[in-house]
PDB file of N, CA and C in Angstrom:
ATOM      1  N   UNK A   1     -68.525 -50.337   0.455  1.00  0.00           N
ATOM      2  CA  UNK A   1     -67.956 -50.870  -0.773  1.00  0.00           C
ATOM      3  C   UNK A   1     -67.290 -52.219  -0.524  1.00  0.00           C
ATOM      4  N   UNK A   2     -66.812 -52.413   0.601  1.00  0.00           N
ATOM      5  CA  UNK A   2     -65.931 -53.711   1.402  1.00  0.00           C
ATOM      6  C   UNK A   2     -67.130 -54.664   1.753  1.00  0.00           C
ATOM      7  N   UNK A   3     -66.722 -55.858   1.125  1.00  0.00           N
ATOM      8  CA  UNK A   3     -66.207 -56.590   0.019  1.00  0.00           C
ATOM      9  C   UNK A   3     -66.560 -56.518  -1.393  1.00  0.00           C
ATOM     10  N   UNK A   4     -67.996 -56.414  -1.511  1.00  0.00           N
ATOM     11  CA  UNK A   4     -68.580 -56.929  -3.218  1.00  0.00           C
ATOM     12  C   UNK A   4     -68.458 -55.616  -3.844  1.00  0.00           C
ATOM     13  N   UNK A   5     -68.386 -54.418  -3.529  1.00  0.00           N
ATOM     14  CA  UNK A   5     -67.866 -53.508  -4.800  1.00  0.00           C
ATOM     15  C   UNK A   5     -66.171 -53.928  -4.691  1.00  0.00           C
ATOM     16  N   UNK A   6     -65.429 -54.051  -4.194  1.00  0.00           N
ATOM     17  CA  UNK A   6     -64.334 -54.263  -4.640  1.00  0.00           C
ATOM     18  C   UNK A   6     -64.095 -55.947  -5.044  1.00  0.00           C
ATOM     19  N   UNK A   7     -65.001 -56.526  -5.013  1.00  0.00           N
ATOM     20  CA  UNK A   7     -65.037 -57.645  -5.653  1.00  0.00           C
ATOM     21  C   UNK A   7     -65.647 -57.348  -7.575  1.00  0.00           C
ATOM     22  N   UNK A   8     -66.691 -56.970  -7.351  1.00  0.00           N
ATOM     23  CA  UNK A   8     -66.875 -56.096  -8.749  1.00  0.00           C
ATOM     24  C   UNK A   8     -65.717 -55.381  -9.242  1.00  0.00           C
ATOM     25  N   UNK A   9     -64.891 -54.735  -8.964  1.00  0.00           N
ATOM     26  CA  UNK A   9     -64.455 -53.975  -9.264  1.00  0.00           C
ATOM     27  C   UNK A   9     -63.060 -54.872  -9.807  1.00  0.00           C
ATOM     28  N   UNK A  10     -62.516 -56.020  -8.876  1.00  0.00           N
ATOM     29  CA  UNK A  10     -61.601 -56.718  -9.661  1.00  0.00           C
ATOM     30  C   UNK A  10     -62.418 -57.682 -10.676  1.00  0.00           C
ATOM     31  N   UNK A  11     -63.515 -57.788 -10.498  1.00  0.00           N
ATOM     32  CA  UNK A  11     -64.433 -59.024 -11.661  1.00  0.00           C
ATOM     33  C   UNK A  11     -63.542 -58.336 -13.105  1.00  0.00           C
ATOM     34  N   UNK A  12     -64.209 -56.776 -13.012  1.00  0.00           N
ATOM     35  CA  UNK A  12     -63.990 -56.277 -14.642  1.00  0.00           C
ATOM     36  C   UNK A  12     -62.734 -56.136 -14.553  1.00  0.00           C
ATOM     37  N   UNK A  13     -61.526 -55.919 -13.479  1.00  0.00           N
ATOM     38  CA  UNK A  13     -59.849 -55.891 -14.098  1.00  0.00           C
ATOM     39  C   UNK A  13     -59.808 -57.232 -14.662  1.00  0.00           C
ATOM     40  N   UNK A  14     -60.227 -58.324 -13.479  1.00  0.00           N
ATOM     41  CA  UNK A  14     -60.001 -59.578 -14.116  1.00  0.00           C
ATOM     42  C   UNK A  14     -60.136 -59.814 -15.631  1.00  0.00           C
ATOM     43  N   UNK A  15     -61.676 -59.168 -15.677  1.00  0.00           N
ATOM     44  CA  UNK A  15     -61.642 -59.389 -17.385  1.00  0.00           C
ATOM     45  C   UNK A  15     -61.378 -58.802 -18.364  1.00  0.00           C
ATOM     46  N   UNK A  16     -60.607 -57.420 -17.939  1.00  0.00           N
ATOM     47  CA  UNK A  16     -60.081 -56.793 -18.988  1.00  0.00           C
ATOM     48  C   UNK A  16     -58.132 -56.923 -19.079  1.00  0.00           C
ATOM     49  N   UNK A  17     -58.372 -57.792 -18.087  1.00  0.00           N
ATOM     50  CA  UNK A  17     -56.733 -57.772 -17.926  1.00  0.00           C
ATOM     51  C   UNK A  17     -56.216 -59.141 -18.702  1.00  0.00           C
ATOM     52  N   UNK A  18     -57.408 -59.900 -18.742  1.00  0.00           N
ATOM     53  CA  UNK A  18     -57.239 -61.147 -19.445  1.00  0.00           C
ATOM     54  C   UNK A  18     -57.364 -61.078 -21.071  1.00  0.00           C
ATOM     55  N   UNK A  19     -58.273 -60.092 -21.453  1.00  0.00           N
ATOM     56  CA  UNK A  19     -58.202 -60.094 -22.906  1.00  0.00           C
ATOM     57  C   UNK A  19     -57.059 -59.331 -23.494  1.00  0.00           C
ATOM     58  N   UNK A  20     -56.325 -57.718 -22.370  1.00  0.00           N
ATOM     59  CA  UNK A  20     -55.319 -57.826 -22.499  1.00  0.00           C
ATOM     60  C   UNK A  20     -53.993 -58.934 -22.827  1.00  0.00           C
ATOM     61  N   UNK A  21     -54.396 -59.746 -21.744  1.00  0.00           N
ATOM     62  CA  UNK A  21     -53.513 -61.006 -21.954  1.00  0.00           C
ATOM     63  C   UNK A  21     -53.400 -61.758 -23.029  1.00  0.00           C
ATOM     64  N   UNK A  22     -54.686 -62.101 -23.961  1.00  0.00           N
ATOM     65  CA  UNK A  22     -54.665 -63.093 -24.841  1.00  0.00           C
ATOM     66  C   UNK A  22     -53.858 -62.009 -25.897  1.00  0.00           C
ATOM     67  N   UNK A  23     -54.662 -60.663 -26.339  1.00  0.00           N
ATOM     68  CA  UNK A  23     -53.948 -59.798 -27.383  1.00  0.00           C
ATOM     69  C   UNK A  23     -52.071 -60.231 -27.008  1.00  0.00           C
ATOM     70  N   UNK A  24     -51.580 -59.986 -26.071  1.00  0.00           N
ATOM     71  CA  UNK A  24     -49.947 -60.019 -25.939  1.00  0.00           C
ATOM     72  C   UNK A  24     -49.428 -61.473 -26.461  1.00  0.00           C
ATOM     73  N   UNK A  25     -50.305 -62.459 -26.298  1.00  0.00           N
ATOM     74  CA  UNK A  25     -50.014 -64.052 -26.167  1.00  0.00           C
ATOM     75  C   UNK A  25     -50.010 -64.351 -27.338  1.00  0.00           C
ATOM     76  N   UNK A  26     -51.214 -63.700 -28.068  1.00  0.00           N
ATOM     77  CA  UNK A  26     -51.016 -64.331 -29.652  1.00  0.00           C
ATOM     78  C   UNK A  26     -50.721 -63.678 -30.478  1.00  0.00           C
ATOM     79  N   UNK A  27     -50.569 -61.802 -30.323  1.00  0.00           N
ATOM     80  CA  UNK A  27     -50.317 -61.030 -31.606  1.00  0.00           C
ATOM     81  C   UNK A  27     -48.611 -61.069 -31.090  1.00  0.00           C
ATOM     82  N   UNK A  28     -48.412 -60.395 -29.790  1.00  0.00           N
ATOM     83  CA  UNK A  28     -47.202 -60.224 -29.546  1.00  0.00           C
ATOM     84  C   UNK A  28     -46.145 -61.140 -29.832  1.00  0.00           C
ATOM     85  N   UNK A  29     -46.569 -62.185 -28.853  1.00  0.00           N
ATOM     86  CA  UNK A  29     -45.636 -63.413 -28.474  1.00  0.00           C
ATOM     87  C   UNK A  29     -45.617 -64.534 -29.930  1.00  0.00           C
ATOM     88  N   UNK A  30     -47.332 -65.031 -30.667  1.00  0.00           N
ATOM     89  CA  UNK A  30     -47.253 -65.870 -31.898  1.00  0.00           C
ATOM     90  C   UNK A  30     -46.922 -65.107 -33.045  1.00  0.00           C
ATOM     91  N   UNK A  31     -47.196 -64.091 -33.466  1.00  0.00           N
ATOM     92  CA  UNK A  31     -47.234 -63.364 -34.874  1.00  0.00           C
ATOM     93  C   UNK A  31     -45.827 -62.430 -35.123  1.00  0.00           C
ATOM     94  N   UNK A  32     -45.682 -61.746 -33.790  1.00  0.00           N
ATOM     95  CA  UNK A  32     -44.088 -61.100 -34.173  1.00  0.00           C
ATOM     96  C   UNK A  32     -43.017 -62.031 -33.335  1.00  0.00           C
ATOM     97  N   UNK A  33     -43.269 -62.623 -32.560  1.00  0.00           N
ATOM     98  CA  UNK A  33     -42.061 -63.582 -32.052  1.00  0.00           C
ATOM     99  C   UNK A  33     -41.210 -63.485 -30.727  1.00  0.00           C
ATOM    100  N   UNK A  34     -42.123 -62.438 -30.031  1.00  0.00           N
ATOM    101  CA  UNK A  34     -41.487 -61.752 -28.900  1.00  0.00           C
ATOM    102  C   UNK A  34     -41.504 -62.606 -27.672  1.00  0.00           C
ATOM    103  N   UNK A  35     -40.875 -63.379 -27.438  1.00  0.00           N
ATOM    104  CA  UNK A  35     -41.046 -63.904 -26.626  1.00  0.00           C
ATOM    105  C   UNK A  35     -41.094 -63.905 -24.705  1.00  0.00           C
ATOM    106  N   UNK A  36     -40.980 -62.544 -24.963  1.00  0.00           N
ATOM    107  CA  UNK A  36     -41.205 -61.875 -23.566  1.00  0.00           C
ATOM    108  C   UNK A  36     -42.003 -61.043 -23.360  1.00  0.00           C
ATOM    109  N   UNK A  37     -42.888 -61.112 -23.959  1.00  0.00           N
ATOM    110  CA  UNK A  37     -44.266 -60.325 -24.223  1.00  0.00           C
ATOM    111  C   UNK A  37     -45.269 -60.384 -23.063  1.00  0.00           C
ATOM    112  N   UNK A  38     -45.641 -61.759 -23.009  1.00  0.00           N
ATOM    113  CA  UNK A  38     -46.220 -61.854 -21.443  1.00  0.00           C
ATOM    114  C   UNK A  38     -46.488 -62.335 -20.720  1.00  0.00           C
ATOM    115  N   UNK A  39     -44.815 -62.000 -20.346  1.00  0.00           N
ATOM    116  CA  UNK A  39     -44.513 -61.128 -18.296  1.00  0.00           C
ATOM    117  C   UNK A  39     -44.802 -60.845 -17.939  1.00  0.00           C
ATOM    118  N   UNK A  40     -44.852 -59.296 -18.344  1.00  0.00           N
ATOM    119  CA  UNK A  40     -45.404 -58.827 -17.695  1.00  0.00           C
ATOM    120  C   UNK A  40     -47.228 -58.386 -17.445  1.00  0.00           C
ATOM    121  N   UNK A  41     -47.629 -58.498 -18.522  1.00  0.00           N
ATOM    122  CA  UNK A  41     -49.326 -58.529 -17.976  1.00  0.00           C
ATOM    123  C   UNK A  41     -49.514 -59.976 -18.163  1.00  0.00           C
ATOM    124  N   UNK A  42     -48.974 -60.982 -18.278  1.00  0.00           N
ATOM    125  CA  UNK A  42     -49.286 -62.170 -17.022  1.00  0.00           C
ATOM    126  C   UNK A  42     -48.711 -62.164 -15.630  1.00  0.00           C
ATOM    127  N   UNK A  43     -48.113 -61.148 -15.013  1.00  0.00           N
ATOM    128  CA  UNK A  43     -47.874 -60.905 -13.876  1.00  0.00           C
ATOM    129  C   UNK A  43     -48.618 -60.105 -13.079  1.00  0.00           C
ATOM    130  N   UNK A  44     -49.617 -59.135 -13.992  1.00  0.00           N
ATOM    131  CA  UNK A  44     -50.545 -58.109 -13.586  1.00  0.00           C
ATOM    132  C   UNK A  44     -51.441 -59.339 -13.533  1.00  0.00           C
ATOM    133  N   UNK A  45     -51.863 -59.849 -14.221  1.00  0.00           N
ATOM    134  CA  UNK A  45     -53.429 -60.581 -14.244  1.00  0.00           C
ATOM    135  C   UNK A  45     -53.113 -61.795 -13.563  1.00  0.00           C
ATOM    136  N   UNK A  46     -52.049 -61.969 -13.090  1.00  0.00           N
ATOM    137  CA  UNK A  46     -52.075 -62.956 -12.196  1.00  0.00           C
ATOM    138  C   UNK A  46     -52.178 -62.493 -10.359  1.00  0.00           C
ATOM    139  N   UNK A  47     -51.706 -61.330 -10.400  1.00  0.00           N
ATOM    140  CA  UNK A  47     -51.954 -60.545  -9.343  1.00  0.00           C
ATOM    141  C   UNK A  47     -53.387 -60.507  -8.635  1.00  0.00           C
ATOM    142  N   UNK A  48     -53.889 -59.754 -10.166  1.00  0.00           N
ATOM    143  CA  UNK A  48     -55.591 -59.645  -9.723  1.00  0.00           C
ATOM    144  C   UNK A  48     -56.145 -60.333  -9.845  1.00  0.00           C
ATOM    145  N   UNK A  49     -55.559 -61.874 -10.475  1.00  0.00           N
ATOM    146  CA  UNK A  49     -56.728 -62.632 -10.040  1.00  0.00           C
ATOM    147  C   UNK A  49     -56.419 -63.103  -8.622  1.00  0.00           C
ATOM    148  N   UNK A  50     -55.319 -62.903  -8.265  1.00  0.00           N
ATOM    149  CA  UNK A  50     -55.206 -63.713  -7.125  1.00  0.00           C
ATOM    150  C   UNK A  50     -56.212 -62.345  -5.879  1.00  0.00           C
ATOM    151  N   UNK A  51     -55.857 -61.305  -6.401  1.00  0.00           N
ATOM    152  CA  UNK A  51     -56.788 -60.732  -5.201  1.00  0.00           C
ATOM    153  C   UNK A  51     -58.716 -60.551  -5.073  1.00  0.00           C
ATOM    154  N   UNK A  52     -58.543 -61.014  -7.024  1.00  0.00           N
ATOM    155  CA  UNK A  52     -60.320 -61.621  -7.419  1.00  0.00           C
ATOM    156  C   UNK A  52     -60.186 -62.563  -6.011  1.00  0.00           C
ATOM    157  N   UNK A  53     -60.195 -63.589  -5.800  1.00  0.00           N
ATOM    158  CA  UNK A  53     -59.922 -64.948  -5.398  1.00  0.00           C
ATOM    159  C   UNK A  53     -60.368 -64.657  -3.790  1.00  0.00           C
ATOM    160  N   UNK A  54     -59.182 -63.809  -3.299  1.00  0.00           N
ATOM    161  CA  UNK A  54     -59.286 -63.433  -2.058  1.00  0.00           C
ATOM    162  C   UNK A  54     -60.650 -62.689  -1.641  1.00  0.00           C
ATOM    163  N   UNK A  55     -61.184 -61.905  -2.579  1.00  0.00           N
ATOM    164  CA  UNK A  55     -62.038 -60.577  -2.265  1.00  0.00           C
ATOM    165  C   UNK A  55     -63.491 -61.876  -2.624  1.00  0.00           C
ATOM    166  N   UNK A  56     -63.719 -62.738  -3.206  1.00  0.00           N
ATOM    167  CA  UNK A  56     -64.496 -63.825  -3.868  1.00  0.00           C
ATOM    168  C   UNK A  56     -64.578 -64.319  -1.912  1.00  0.00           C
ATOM    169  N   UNK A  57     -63.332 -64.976  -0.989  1.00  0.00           N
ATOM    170  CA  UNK A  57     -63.570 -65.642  -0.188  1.00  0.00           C
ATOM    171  C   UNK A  57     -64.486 -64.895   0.827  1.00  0.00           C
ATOM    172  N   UNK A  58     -64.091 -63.344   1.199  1.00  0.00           N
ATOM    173  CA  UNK A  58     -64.467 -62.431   2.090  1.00  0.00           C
ATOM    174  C   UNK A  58     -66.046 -62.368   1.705  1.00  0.00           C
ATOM    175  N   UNK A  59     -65.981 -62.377   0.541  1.00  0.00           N
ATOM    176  CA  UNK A  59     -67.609 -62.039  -0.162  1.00  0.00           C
ATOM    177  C   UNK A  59     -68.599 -63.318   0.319  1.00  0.00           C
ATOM    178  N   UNK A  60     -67.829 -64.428   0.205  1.00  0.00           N
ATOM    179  CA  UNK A  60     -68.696 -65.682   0.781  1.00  0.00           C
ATOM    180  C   UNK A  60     -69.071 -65.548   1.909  1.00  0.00           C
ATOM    181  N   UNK A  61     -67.970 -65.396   2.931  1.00  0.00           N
ATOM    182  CA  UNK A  61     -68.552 -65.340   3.915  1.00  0.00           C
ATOM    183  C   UNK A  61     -69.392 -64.420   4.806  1.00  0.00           C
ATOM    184  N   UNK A  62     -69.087 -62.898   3.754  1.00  0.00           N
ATOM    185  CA  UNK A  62     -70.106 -62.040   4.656  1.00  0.00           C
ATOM    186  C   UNK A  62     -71.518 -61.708   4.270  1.00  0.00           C
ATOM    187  N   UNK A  63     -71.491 -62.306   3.089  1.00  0.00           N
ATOM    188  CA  UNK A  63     -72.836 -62.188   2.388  1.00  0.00           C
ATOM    189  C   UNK A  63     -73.311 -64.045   2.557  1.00  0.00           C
ATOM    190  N   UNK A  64     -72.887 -64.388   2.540  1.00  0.00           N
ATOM    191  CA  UNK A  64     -72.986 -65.785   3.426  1.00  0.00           C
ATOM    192  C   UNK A  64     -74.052 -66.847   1.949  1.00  0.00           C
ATOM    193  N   UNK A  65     -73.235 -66.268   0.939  1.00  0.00           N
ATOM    194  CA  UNK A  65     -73.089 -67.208  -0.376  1.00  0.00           C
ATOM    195  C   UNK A  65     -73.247 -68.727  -0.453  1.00  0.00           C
ATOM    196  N   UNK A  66     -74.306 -69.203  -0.998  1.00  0.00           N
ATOM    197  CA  UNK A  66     -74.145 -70.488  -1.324  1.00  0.00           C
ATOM    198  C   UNK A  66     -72.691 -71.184  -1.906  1.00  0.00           C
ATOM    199  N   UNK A  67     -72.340 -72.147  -1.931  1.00  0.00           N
ATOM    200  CA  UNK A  67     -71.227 -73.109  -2.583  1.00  0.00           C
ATOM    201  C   UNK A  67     -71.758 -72.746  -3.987  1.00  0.00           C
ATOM    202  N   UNK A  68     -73.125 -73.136  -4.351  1.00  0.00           N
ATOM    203  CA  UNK A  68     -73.361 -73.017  -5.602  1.00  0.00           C
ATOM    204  C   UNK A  68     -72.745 -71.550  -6.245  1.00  0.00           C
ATOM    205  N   UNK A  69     -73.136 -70.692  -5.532  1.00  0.00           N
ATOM    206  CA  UNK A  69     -73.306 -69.175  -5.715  1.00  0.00           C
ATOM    207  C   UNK A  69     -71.842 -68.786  -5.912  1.00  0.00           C
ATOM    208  N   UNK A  70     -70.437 -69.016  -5.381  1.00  0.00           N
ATOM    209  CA  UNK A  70     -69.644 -68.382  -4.956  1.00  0.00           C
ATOM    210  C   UNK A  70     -68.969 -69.265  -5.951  1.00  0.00           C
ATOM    211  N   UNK A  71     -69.370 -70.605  -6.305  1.00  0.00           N
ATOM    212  CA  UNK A  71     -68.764 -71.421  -7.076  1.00  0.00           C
ATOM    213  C   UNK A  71     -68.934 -70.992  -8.416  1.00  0.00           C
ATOM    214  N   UNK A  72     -70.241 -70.350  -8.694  1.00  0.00           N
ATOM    215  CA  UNK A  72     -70.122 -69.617 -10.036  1.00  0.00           C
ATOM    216  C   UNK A  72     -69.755 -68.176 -10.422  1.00  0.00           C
ATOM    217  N   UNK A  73     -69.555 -67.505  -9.263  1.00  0.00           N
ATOM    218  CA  UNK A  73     -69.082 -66.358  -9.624  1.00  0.00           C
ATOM    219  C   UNK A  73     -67.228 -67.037  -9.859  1.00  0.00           C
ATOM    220  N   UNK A  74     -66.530 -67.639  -9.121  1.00  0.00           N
ATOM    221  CA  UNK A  74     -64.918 -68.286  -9.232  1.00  0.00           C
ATOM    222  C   UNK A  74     -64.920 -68.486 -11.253  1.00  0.00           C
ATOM    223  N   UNK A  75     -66.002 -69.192 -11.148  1.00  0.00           N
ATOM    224  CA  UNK A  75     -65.989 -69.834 -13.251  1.00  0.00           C
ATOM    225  C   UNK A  75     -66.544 -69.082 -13.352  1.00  0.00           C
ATOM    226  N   UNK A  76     -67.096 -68.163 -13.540  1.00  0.00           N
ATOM    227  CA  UNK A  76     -67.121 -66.828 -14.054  1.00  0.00           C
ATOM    228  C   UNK A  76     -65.932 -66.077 -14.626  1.00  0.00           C
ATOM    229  N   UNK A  77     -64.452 -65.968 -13.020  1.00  0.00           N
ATOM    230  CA  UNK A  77     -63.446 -65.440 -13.455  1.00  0.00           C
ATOM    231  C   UNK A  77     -62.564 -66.314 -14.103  1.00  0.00           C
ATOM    232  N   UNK A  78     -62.717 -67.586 -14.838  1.00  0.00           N
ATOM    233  CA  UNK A  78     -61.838 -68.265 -15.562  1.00  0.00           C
ATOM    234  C   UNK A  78     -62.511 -68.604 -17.052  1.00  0.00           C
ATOM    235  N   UNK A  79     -63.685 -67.684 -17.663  1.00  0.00           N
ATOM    236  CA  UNK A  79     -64.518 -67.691 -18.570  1.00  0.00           C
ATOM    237  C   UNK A  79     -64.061 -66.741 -18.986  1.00  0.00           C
ATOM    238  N   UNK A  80     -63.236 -66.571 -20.476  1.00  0.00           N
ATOM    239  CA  UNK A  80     -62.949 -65.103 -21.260  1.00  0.00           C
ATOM    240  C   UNK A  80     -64.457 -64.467 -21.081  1.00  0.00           C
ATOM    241  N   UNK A  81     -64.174 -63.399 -21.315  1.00  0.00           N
ATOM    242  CA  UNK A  81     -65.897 -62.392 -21.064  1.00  0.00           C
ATOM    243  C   UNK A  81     -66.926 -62.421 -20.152  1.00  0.00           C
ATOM    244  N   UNK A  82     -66.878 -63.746 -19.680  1.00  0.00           N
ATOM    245  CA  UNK A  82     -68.021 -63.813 -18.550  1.00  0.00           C
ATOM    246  C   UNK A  82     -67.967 -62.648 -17.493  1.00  0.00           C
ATOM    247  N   UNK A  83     -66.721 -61.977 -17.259  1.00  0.00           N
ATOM    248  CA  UNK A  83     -67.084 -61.241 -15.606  1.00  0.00           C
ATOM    249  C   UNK A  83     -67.746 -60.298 -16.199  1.00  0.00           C
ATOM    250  N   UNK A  84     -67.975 -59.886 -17.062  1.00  0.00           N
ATOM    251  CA  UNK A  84     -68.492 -58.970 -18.200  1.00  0.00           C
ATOM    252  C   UNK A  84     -70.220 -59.015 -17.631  1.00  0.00           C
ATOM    253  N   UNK A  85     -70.171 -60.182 -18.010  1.00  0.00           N
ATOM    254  CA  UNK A  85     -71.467 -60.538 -17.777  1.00  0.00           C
ATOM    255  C   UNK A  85     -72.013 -60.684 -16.185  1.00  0.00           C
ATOM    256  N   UNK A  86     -70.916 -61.269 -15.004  1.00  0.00           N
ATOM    257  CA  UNK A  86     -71.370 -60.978 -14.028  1.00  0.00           C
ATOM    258  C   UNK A  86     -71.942 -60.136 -13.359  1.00  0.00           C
ATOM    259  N   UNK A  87     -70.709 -58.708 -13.562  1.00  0.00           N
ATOM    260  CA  UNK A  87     -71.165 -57.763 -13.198  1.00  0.00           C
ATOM    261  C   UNK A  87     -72.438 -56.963 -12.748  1.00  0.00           C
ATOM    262  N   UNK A  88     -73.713 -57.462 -13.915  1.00  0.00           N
ATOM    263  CA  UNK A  88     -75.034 -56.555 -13.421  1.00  0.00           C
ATOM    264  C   UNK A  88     -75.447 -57.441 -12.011  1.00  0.00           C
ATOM    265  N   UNK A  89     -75.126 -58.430 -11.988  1.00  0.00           N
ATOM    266  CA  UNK A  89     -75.939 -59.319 -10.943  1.00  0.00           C
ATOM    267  C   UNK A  89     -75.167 -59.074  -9.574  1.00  0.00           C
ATOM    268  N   UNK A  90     -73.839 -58.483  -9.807  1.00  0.00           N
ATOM    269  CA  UNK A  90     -73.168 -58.415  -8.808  1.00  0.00           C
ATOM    270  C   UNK A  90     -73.613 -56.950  -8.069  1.00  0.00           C
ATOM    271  N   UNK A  91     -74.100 -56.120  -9.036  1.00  0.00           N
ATOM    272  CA  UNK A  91     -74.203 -54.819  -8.575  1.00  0.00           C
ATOM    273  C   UNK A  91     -75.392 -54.590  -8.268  1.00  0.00           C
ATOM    274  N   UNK A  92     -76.416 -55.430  -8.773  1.00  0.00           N
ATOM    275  CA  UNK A  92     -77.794 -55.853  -8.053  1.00  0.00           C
ATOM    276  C   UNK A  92     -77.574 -56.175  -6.882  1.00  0.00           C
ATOM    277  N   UNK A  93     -76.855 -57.057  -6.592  1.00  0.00           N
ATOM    278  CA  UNK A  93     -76.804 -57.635  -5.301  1.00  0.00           C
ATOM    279  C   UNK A  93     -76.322 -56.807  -4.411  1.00  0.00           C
ATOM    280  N   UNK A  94     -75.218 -55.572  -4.572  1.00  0.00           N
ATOM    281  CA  UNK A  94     -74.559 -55.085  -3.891  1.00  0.00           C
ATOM    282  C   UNK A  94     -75.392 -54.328  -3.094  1.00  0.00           C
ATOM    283  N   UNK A  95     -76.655 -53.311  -4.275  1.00  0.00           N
ATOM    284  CA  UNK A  95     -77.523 -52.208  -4.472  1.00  0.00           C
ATOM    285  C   UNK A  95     -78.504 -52.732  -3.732  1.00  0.00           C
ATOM    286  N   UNK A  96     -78.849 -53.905  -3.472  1.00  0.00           N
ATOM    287  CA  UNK A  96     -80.425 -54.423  -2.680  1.00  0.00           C
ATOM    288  C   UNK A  96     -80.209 -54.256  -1.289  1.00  0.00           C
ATOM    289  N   UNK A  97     -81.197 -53.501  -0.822  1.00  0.00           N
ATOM    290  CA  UNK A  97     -80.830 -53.615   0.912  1.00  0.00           C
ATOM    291  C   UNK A  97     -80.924 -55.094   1.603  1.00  0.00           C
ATOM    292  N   UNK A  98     -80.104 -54.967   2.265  1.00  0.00           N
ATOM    293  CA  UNK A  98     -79.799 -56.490   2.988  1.00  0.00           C
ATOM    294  C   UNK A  98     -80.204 -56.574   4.616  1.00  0.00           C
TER     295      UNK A  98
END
């Protein structure tokens, strides 16, 4: 599973932790006024992305990833929905014998 399923596996927190995020940012924080709304899951999704990031570097180098390759899975995780979309290609890749 070490690295790219647990790289998959933060792809989709990444992206469910982020749409979490936007819901807190604009219903919470713009519409009722809360202005401490989010802290805390911008503290979660800043977490996982930072360990996206890390688990992204390990993945380069042991699967031995193009710049191109590793460069688009990174904008992938800064694309609302995209890791969404990464995912099948990631789990293709994981699933293919190497």
């Amino acid at each position: 599973m070490f690295p790219l399923g647990l790289l998959r596996l933060f792809s989709i927190l990444d992206g469910l932790s982020f749409v979490i995020l936007l819901y807190f940012s604009i219903y919470e924080k713009r519409i009722l006024g809360n202005e401490d709304a989010i802290r805390t899951p911008g503290m979660i999704h800043g977490v996982i992305f930072c360990a996206f990031v890390i688990l992204l570097f390990f993945s380069w180098d042991k699967y031995k990833w193009s710049l191109k390759r590793a460069g688009l899975v990174f904008v992938c995780a800064l694309i609302p929905f995209a890791p969404f979309f990464l995912e099948p290609s990631l789990k293709r890749e994981q699933n293919s014998p190497s």
